[in-house]
C-alpha atoms as a PDB file:
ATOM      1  CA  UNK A   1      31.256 171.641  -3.997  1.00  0.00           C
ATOM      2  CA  UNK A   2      33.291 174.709  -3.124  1.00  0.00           C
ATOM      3  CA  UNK A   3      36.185 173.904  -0.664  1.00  0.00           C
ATOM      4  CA  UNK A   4      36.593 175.210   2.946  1.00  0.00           C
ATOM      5  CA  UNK A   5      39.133 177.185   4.244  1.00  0.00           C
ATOM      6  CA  UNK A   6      41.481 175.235   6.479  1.00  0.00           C
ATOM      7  CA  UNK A   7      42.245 178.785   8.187  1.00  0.00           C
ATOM      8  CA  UNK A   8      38.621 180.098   8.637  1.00  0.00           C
ATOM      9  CA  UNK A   9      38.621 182.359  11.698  1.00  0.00           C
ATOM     10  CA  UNK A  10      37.091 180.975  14.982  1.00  0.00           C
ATOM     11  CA  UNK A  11      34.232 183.338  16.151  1.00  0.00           C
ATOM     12  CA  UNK A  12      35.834 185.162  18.970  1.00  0.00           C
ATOM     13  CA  UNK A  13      34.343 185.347  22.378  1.00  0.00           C
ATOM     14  CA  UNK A  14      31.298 186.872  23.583  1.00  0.00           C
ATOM     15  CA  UNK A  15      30.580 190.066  25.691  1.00  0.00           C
ATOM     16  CA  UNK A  16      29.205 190.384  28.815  1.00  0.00           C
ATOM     17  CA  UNK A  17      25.515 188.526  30.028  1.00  0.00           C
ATOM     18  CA  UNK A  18      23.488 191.601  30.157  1.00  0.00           C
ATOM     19  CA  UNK A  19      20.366 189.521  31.496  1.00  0.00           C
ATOM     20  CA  UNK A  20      19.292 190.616  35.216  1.00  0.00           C
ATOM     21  CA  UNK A  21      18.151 187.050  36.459  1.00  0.00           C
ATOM     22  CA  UNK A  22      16.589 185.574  39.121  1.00  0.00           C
ATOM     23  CA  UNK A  23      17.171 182.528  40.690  1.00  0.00           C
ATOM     24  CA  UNK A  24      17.833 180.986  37.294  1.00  0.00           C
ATOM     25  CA  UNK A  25      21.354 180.952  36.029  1.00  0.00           C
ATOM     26  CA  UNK A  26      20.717 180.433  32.784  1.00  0.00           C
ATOM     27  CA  UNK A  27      19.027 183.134  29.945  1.00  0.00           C
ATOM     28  CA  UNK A  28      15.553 182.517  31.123  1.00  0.00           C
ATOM     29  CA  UNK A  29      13.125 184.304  32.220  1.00  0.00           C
ATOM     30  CA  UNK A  30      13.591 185.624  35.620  1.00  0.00           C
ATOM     31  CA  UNK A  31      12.029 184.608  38.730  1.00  0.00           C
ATOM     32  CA  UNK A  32      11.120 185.564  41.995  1.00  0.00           C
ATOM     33  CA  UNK A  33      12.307 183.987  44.800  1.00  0.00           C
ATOM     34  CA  UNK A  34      10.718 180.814  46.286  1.00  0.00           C
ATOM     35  CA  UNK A  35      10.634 179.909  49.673  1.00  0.00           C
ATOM     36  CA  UNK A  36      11.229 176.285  49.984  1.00  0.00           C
ATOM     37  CA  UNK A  37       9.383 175.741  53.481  1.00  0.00           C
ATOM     38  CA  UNK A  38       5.921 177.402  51.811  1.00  0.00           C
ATOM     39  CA  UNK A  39       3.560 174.728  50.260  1.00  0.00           C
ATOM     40  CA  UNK A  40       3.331 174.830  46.358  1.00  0.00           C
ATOM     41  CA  UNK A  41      -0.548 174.115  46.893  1.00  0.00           C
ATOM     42  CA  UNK A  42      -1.291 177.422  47.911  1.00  0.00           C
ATOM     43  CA  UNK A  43      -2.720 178.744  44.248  1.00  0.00           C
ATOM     44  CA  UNK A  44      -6.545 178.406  45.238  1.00  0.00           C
ATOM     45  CA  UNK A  45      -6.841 181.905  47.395  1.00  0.00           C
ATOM     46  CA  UNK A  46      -6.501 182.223  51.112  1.00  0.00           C
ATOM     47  CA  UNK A  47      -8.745 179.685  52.649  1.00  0.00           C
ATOM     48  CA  UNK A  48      -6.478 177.659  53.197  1.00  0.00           C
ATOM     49  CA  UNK A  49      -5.962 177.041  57.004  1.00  0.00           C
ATOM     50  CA  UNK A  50      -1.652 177.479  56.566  1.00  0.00           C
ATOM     51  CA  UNK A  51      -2.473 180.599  54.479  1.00  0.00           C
ATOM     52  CA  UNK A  52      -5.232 182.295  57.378  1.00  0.00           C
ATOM     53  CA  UNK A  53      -2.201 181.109  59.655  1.00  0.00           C
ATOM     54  CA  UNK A  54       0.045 182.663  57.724  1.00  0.00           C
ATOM     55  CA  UNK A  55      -1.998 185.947  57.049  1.00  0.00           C
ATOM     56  CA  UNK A  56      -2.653 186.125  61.201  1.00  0.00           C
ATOM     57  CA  UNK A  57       0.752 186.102  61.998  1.00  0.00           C
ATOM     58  CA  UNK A  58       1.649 188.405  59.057  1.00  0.00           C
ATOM     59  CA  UNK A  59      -0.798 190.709  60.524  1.00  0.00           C
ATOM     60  CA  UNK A  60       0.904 190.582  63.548  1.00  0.00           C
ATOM     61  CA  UNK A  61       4.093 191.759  62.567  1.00  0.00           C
ATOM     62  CA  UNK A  62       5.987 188.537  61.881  1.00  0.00           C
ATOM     63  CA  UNK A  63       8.016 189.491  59.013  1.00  0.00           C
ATOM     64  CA  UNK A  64       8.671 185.371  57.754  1.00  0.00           C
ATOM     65  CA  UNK A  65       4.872 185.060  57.978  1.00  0.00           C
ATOM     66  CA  UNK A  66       4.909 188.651  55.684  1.00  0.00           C
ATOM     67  CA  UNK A  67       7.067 187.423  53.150  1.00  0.00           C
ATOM     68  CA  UNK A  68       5.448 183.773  52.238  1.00  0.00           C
ATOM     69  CA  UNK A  69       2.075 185.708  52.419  1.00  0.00           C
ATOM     70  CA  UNK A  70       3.547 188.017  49.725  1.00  0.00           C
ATOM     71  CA  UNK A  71       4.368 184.792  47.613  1.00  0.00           C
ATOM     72  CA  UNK A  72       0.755 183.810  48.440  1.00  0.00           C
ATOM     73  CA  UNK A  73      -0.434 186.776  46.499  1.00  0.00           C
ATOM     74  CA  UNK A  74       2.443 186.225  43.988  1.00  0.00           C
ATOM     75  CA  UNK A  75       0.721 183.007  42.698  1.00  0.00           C
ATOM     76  CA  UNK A  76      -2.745 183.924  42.965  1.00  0.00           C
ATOM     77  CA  UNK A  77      -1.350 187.592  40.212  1.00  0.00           C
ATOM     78  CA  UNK A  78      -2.349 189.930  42.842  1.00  0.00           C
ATOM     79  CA  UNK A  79       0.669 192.120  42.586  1.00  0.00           C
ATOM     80  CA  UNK A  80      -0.021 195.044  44.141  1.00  0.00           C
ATOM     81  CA  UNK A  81      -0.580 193.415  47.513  1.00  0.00           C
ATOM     82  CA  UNK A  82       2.092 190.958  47.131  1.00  0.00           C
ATOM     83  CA  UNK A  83       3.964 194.323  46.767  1.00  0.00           C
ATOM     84  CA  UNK A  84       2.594 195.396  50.009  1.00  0.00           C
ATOM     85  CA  UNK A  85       3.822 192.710  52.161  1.00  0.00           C
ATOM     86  CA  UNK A  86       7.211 192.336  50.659  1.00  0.00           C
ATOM     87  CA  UNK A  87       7.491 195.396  51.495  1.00  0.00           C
ATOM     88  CA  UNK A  88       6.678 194.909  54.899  1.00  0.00           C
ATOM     89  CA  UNK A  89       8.830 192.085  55.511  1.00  0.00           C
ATOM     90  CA  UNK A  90      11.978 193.884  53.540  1.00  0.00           C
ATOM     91  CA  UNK A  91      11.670 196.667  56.091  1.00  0.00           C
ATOM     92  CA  UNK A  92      12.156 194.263  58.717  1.00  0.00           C
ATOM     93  CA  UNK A  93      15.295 193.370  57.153  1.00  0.00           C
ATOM     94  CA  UNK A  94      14.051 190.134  55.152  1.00  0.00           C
ATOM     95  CA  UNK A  95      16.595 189.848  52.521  1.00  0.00           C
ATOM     96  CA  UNK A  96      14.748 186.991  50.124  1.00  0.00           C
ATOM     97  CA  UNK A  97      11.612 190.349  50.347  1.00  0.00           C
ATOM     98  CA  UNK A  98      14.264 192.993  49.998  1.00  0.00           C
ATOM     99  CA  UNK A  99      15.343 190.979  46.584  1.00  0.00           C
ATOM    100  CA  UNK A 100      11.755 190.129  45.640  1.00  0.00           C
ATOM    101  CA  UNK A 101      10.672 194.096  46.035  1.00  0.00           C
ATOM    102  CA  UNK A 102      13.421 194.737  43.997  1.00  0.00           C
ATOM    103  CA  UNK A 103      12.541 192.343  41.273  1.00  0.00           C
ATOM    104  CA  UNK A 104       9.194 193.929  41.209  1.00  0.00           C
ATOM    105  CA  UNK A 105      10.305 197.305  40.512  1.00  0.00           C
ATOM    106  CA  UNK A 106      12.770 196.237  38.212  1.00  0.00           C
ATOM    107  CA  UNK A 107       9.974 194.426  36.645  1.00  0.00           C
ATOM    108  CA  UNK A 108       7.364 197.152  36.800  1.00  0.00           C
ATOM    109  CA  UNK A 109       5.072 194.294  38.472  1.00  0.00           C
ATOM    110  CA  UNK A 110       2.353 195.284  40.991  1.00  0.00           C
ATOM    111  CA  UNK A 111       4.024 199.132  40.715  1.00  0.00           C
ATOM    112  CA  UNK A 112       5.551 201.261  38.009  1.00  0.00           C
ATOM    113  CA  UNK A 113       9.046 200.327  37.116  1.00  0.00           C
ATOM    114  CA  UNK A 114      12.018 201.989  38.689  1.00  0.00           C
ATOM    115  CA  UNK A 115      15.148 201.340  38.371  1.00  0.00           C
ATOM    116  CA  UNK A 116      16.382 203.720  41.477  1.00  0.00           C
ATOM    117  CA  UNK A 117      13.997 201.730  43.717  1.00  0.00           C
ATOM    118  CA  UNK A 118      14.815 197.813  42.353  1.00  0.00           C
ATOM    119  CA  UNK A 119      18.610 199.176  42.867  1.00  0.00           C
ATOM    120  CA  UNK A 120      18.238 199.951  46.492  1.00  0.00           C
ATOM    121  CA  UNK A 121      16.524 197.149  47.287  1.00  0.00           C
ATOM    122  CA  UNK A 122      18.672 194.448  45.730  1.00  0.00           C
ATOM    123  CA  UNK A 123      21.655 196.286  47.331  1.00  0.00           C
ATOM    124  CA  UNK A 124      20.004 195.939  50.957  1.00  0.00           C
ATOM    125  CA  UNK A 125      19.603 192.111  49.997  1.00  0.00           C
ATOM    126  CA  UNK A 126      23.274 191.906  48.609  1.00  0.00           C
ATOM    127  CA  UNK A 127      24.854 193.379  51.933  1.00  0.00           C
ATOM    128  CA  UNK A 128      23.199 190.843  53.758  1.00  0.00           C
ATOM    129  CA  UNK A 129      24.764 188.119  51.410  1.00  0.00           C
ATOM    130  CA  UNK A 130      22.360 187.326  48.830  1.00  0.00           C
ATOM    131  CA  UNK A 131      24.503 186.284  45.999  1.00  0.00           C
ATOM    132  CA  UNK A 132      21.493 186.739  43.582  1.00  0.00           C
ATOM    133  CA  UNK A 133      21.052 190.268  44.632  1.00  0.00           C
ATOM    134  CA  UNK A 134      24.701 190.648  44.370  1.00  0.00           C
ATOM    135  CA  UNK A 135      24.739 189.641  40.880  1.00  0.00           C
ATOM    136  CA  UNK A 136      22.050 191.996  40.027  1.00  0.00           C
ATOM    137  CA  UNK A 137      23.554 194.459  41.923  1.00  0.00           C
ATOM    138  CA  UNK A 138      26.877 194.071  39.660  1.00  0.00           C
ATOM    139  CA  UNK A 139      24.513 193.988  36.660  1.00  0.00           C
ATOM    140  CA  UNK A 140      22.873 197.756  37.729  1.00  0.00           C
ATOM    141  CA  UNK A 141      26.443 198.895  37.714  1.00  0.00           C
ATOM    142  CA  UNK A 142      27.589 197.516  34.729  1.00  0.00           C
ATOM    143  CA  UNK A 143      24.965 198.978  32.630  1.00  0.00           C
ATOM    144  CA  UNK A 144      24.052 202.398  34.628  1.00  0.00           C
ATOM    145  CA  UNK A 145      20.308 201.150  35.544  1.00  0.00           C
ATOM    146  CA  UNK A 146      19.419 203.496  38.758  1.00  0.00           C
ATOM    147  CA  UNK A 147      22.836 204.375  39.385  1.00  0.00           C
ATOM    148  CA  UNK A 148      25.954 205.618  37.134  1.00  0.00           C
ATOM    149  CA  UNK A 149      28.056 202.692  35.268  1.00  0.00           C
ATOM    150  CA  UNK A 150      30.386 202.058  37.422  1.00  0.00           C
ATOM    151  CA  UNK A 151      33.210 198.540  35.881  1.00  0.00           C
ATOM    152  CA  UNK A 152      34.933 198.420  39.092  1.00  0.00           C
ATOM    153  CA  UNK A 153      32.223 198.670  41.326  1.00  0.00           C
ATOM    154  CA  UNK A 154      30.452 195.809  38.994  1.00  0.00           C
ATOM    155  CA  UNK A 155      33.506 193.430  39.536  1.00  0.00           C
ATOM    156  CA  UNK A 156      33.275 194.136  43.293  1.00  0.00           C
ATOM    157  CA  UNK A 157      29.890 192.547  43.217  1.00  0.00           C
ATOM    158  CA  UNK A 158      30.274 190.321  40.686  1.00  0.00           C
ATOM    159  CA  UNK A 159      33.052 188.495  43.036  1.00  0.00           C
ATOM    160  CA  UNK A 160      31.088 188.586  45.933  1.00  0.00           C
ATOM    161  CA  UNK A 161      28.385 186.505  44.095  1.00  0.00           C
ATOM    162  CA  UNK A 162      31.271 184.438  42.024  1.00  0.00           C
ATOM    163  CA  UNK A 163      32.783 183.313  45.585  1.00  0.00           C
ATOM    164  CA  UNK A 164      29.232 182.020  46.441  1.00  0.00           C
ATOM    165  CA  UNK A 165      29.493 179.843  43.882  1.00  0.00           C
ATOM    166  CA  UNK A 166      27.004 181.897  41.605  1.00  0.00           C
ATOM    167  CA  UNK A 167      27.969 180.774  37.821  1.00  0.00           C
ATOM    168  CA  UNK A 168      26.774 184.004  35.546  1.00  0.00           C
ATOM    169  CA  UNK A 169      28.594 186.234  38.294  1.00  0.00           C
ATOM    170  CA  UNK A 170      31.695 184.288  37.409  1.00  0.00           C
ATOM    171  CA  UNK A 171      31.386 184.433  34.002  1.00  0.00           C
ATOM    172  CA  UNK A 172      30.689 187.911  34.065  1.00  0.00           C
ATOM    173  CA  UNK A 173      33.948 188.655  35.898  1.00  0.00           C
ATOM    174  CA  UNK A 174      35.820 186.435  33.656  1.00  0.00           C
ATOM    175  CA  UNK A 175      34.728 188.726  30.933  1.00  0.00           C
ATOM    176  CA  UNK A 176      35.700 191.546  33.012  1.00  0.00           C
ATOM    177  CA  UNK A 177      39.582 190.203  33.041  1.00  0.00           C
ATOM    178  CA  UNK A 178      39.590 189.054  29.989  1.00  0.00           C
ATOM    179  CA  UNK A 179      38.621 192.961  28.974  1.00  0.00           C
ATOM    180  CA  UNK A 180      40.132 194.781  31.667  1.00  0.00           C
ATOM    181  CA  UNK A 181      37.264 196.611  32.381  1.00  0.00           C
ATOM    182  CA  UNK A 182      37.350 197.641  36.474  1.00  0.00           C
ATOM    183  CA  UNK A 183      39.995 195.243  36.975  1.00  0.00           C
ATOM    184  CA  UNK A 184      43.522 194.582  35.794  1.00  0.00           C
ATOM    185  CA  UNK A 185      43.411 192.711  32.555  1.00  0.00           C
ATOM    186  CA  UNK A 186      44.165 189.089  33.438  1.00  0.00           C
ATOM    187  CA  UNK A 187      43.320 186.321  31.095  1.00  0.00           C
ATOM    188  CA  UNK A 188      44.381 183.557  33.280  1.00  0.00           C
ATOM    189  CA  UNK A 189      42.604 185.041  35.981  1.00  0.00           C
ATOM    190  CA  UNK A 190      39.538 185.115  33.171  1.00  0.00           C
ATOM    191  CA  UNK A 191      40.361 181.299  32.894  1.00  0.00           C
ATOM    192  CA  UNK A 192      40.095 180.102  35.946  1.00  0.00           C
ATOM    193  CA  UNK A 193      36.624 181.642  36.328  1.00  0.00           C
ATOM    194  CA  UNK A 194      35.155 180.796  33.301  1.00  0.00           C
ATOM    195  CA  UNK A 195      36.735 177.016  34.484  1.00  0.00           C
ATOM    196  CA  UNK A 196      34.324 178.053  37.448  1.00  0.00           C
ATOM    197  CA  UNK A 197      31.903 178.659  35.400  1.00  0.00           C
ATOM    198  CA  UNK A 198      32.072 176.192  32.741  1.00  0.00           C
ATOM    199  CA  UNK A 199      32.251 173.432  35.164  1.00  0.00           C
ATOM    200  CA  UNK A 200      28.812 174.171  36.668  1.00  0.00           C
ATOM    201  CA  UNK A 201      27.348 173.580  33.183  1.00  0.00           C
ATOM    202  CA  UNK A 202      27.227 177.627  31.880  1.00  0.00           C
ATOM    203  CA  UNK A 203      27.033 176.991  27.965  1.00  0.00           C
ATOM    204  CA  UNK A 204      28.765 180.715  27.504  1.00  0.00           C
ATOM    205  CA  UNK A 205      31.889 180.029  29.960  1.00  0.00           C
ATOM    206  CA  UNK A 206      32.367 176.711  28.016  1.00  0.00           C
ATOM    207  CA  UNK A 207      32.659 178.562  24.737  1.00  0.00           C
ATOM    208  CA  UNK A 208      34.958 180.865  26.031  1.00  0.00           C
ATOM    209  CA  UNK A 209      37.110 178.520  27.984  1.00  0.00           C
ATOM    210  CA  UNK A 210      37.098 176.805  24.567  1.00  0.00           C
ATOM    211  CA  UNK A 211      38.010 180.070  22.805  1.00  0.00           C
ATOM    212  CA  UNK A 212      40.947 180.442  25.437  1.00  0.00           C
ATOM    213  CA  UNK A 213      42.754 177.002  25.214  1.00  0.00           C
ATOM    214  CA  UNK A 214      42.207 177.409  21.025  1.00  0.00           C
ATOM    215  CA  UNK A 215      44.252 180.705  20.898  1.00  0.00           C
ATOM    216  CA  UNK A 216      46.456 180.095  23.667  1.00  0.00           C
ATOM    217  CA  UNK A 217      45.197 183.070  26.041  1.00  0.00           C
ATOM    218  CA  UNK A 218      45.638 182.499  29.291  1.00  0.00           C
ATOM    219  CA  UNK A 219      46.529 178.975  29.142  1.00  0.00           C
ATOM    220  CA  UNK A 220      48.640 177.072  27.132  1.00  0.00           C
ATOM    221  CA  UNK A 221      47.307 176.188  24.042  1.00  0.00           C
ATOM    222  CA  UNK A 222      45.553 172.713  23.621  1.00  0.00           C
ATOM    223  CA  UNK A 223      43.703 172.269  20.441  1.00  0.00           C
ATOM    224  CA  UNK A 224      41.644 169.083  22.701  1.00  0.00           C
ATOM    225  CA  UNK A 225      40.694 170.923  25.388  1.00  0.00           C
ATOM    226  CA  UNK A 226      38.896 173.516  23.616  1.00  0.00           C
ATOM    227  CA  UNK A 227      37.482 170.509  21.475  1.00  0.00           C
ATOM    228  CA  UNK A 228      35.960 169.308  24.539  1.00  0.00           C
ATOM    229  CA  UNK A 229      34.632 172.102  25.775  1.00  0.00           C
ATOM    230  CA  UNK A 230      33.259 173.203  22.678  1.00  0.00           C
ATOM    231  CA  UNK A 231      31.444 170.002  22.419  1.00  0.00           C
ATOM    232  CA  UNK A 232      29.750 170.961  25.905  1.00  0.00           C
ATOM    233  CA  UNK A 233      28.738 173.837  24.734  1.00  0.00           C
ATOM    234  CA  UNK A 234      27.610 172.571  21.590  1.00  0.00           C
ATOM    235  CA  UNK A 235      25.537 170.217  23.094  1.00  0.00           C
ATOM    236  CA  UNK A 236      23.405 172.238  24.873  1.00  0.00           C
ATOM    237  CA  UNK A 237      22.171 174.066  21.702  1.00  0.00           C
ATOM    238  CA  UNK A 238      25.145 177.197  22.092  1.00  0.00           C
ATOM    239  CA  UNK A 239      25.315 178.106  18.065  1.00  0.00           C
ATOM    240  CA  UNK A 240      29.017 179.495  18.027  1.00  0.00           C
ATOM    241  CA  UNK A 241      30.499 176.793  19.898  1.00  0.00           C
ATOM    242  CA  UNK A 242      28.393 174.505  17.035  1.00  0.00           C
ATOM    243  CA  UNK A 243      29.941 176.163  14.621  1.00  0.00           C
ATOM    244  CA  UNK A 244      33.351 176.006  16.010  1.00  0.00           C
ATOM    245  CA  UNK A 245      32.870 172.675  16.609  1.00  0.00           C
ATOM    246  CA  UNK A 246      31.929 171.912  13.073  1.00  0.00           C
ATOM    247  CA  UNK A 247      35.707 173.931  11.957  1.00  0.00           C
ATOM    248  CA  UNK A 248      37.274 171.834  14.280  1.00  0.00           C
ATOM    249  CA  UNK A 249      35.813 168.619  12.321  1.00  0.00           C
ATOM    250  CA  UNK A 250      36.412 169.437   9.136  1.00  0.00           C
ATOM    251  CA  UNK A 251      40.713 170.469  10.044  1.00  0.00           C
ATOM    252  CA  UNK A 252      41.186 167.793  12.329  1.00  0.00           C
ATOM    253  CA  UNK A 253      42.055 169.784  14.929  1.00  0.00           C
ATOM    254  CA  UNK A 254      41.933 168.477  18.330  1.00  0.00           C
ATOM    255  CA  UNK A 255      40.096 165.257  16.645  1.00  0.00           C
ATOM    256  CA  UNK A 256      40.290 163.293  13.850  1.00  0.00           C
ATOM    257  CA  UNK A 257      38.931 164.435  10.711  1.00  0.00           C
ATOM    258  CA  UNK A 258      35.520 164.458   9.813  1.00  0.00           C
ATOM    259  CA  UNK A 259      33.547 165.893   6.949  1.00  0.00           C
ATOM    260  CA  UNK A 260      30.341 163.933   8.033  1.00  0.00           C
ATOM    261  CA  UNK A 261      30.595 165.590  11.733  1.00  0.00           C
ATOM    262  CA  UNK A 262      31.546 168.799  10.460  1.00  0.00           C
ATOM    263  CA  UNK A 263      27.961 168.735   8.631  1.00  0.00           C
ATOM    264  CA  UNK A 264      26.256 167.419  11.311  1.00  0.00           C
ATOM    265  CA  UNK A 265      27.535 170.393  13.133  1.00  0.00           C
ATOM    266  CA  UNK A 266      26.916 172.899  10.713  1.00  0.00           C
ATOM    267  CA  UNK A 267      23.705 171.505  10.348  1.00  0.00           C
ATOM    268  CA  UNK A 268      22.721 172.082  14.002  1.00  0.00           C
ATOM    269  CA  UNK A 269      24.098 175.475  14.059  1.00  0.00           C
ATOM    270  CA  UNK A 270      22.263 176.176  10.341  1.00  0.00           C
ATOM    271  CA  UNK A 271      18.437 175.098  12.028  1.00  0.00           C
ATOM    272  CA  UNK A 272      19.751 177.908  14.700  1.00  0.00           C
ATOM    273  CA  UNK A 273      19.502 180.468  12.354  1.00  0.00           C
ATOM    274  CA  UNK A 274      23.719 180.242  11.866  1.00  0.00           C
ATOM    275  CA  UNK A 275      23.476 181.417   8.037  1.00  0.00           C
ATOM    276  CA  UNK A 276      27.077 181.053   7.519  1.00  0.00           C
ATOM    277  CA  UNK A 277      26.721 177.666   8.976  1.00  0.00           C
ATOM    278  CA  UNK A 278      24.017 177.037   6.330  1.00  0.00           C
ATOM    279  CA  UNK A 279      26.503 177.835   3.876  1.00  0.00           C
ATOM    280  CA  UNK A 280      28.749 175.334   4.910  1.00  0.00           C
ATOM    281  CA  UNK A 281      26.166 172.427   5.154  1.00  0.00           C
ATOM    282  CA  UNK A 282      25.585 173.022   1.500  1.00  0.00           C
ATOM    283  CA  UNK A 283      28.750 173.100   0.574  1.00  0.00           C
ATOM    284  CA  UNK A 284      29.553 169.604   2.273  1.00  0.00           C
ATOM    285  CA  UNK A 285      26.710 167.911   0.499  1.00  0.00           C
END
């Protein structure tokens, strides 16, 4: 069996979440918004008596009435009219339509996409506090969809969502500190949010609080606390904090020693796809 290297590199941290998302904070698909007071039965068409209630008062102007019709339509896959009255409703100032018209455009469901349009729209949600919309909103800038890149205008929003509580918009600004890119470069100001972050169960913030306390970056070095927080991240399938993990097995650093772990780690990243990690498992058999 070939030996490891007791000073292998650590992989180092990763960029920026480039994922517009919905209500989901994790890399999922994304989603348009629910409303929680409109009844999950409402699949079968509109003959329902809520949903002719519903389309009456929608009819009439009522813009709440608008906006859960729109959802109506959502789950029955008729776009283009869902379109219609989320539109409606985000004219009225509706910010849960506003963001929902803009995931549509962004989407290129029930009308062409457009990047221009999903920006405005999320941006009319944002200002009224939507800390979804505000994350998008500091996505569009940070990668120049419908409006120029703009890092510092990104941060802005990203901060607005992060104070919300909002866990990818606080990982995202972490990122931005720990790369000064349209803020000061801060690193402890990049560990306290992805703490934030991390804390709320965000795989990627783990890693990279792990990555922090293992060089020293922002926080004083502890070779446990970025064990543990590699293990969180680990554990929830993240393949670099696996294989980190598995390094930090086979040193004894930050635990005790453990060739059998470090496999089992390596092993987990390997059936990821981790080919260096494949490596590794061979070699410790």
């Amino acid at each position: 069996m070939n030996t490891l290297l007791s000073n292998r590199p650590l992989i180092p941290k990763l960029a920026i979440i480039a994922l517009s998302l919905g209500l989901s904070v994790s890399a999922s698909a994304s989603v348009l918004k629910p409303n929680a007071n409109l009844s999950s039965s409402l699949s079968s068409g509109l003959s329902s008596s809520i949903s002719n209630n519903t389309k009456a008062l929608a009819e009439q102007g009522d813009a709440e009435a608008q906006y859960e019709l729109a959802l109506d339509y959502d789950e029955q896959e008729n776009y283009i009219e869902s379109a219609k009255w989320y539109r409606k409703a985000a004219n009225q100032g509706h910010a849960e339509a506003q963001y929902n018209l803009g995931w549509m455009y962004s989407h290129g469901q029930g009308m062409p996409q457009n990047y221009v349009q999903a920006y405005k729209w999320y941006l009319k949600a944002a200002n009224q506090g939507d800390s979804d919309a505000q994350y998008n909103v500091g996505i569009y800038h940070d990668e120049g969809k419908g409006v120029p890149v703009d890092h510092a205008k990104a941060a802005e929003w990203y901060r607005k969502a992060a104070d919300q509580g909002d866990a990818d918009a606080q990982y995202n600004l972490a990122v931005a500190y720990d790369e000064g890119e349209g803020v000061k470069q801060s690193h402890a100001k990049a560990v306290a949010l992805y703490r934030q972050a991390a804390e709320q169960g965000h795989a990627t913030a783990q890693y990279n609080l792990a990555v922090s306390y293992d060089e020293g970056e922002g926080v004083p070095q502890s070779k446990a606390e970025a064990f543990r927080w590699y293990t969180d991240s680990a554990e929830q399938d993240y393949t670099d904090a696996q294989y980190n993990l598995a390094i930090m097995y086979y040193n004894g650093e930050g635990i005790r020693q453990s060739n059998d772990k470090a496999k089992e780690w390596f092993g987990r990243a390997c059936d990821n796809g981790d080919l260096l990690s494949c490596k590794e498992y061979k070699d410790l058999e």
